[in-house]
C-alpha atoms as a PDB file:
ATOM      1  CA  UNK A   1     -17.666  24.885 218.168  1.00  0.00           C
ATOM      2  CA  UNK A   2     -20.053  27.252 216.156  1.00  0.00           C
ATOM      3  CA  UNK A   3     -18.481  29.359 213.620  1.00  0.00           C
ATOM      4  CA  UNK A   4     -20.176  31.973 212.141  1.00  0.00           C
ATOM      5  CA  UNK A   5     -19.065  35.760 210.242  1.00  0.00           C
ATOM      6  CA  UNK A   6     -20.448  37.396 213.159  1.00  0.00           C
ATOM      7  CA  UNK A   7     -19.882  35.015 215.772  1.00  0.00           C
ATOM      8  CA  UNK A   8     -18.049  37.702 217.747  1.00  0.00           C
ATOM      9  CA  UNK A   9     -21.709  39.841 217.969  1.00  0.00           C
ATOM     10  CA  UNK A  10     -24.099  36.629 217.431  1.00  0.00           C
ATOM     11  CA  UNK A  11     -22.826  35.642 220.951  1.00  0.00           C
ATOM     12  CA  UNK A  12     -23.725  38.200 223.431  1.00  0.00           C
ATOM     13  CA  UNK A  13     -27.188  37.243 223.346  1.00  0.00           C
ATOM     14  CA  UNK A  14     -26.725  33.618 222.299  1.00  0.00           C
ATOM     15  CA  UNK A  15     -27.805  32.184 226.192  1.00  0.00           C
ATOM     16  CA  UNK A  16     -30.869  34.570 226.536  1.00  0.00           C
ATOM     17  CA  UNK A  17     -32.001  33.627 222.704  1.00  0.00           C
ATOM     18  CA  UNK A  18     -31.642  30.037 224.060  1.00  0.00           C
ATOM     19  CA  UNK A  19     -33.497  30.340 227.327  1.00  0.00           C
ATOM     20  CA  UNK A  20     -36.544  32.255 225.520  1.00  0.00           C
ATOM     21  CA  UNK A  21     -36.972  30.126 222.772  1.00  0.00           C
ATOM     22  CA  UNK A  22     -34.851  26.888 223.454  1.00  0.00           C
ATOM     23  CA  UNK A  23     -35.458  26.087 227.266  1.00  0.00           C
ATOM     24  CA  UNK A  24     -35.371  22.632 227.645  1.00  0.00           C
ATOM     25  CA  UNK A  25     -31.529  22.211 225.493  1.00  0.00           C
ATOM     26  CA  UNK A  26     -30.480  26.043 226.770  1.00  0.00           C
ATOM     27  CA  UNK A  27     -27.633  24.343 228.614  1.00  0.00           C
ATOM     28  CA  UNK A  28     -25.777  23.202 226.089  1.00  0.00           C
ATOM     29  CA  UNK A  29     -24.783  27.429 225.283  1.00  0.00           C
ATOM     30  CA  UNK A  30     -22.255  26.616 228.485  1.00  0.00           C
ATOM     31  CA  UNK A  31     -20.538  24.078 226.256  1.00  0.00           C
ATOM     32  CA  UNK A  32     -20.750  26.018 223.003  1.00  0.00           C
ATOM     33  CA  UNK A  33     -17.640  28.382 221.807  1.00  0.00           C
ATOM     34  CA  UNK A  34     -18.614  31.014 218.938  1.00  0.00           C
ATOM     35  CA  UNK A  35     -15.668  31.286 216.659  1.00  0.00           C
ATOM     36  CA  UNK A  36     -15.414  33.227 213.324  1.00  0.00           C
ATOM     37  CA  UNK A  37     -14.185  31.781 210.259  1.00  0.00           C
ATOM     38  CA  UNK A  38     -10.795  32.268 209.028  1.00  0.00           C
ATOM     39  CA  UNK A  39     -11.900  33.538 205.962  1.00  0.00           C
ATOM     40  CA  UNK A  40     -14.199  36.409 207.695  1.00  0.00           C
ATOM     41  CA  UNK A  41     -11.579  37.143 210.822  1.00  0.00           C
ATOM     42  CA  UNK A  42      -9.918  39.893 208.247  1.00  0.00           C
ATOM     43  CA  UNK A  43     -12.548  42.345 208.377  1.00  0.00           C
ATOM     44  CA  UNK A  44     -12.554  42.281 211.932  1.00  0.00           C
ATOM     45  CA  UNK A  45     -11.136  44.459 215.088  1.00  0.00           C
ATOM     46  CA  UNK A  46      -7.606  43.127 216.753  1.00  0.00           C
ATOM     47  CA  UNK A  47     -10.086  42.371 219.766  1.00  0.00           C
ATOM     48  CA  UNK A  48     -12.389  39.709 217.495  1.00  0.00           C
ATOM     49  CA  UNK A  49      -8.789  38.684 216.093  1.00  0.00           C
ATOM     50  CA  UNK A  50      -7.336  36.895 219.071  1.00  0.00           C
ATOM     51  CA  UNK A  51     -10.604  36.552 220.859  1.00  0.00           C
ATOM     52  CA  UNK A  52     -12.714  34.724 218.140  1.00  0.00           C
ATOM     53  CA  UNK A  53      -9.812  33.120 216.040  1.00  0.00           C
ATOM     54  CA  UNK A  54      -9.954  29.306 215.528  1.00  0.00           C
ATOM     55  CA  UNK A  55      -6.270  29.454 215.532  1.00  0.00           C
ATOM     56  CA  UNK A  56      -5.768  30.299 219.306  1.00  0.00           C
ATOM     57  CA  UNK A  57      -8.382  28.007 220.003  1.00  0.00           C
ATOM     58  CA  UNK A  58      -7.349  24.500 221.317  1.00  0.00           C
ATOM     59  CA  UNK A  59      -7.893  21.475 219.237  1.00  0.00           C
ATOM     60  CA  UNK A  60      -9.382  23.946 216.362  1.00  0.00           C
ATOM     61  CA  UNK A  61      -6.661  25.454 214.584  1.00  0.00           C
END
């Protein structure tokens, strides 16, 4: 699990990021979730809400 503010928007472009400058651990983004902190999820769309929350994620709530 990697949980960052912007998680939601850091992860669109997390695999290529990985691939350019990572290549030889770039498979590890297939076992990575992006979450965003409960303390940031506030400020964000319903969307980012449900989608990025660490409560509605298994084993991280």
């Amino acid at each position: 699990i990697l949980t960052y503010d912007i998680a939601c928007q850091y992860h669109t472009k997390l695999k290529e990021r990985f691939t350019k400058c990572f290549l030889e651990i770039s498979d590890i983004i297939n076992i990575i979730n992006c979450l965003v902190p409960k303390m940031h999820l506030d400020r964000h769309i319903d969307n980012c809400k449900y989608q990025f929350s660490l409560n509605f994620f298994k084993s991280a709530g």
